[in-house]
Protein backbone atom coordinates (compact mmCIF):
# COMPACT_ATOMS: atom_id res chain seq x y z
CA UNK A 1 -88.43 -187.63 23.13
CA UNK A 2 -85.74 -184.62 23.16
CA UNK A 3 -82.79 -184.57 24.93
CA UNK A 4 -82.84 -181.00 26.11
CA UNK A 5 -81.84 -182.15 29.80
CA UNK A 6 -79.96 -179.19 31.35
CA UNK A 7 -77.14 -180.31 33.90
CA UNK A 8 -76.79 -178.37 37.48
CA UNK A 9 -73.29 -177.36 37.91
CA UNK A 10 -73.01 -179.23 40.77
CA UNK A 11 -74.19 -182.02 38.72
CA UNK A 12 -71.72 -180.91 35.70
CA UNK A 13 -68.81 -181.13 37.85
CA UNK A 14 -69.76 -184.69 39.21
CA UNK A 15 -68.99 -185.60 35.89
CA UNK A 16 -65.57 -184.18 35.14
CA UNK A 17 -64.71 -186.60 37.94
CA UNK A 18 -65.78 -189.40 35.36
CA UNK A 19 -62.33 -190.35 32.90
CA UNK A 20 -63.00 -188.14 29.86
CA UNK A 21 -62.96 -191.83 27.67
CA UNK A 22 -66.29 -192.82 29.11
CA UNK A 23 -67.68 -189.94 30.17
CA UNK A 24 -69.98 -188.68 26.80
CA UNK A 25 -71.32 -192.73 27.31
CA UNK A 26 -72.44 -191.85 31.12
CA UNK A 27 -73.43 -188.72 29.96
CA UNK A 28 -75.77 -190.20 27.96
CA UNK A 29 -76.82 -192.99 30.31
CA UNK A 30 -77.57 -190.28 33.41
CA UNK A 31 -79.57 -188.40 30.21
CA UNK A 32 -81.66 -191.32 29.72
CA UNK A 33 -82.27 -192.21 33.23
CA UNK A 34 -83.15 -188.69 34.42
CA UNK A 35 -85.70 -188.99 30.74
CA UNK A 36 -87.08 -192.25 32.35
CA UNK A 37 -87.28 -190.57 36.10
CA UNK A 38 -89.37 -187.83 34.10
CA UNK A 39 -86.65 -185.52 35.38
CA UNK A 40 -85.68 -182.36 32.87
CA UNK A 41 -82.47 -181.46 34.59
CA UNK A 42 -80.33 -183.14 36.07
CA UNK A 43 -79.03 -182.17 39.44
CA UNK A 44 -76.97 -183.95 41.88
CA UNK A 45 -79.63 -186.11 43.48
CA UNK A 46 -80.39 -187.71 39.75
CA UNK A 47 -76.60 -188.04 39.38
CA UNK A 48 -76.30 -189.83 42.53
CA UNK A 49 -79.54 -192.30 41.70
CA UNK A 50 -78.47 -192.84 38.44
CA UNK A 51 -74.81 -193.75 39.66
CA UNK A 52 -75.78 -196.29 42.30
CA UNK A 53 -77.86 -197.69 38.97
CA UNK A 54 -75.14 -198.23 36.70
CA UNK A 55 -72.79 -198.97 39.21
């Protein structure tokens, strides 16, 4: 499995609003759900999905 998931900027900026301590771990999560979604980018919609996931 690769992780070339490409991020929308919409998406991108979603995730500067995420502290900068955690944010390469929720990177990472949102990666792997979008990956399990069968998703290759990630746009807002996946963001949103995999936020209401994770809490």
């Amino acid at each position: 499995m690769s992780n070339n998931i490409s991020w929308t900027a919409e998406a991108e900026a979603k995730l500067k609003e995420i502290p900068f301590f955690v944010r390469p771990a929720a990177r990472k999560k949102i990666e792997k759900f979008a990956q399990e979604q069968g998703a290759s980018e990630i746009t807002v919609e996946i963001y949103a999905l995999a936020k209401q996931q994770f809490g």
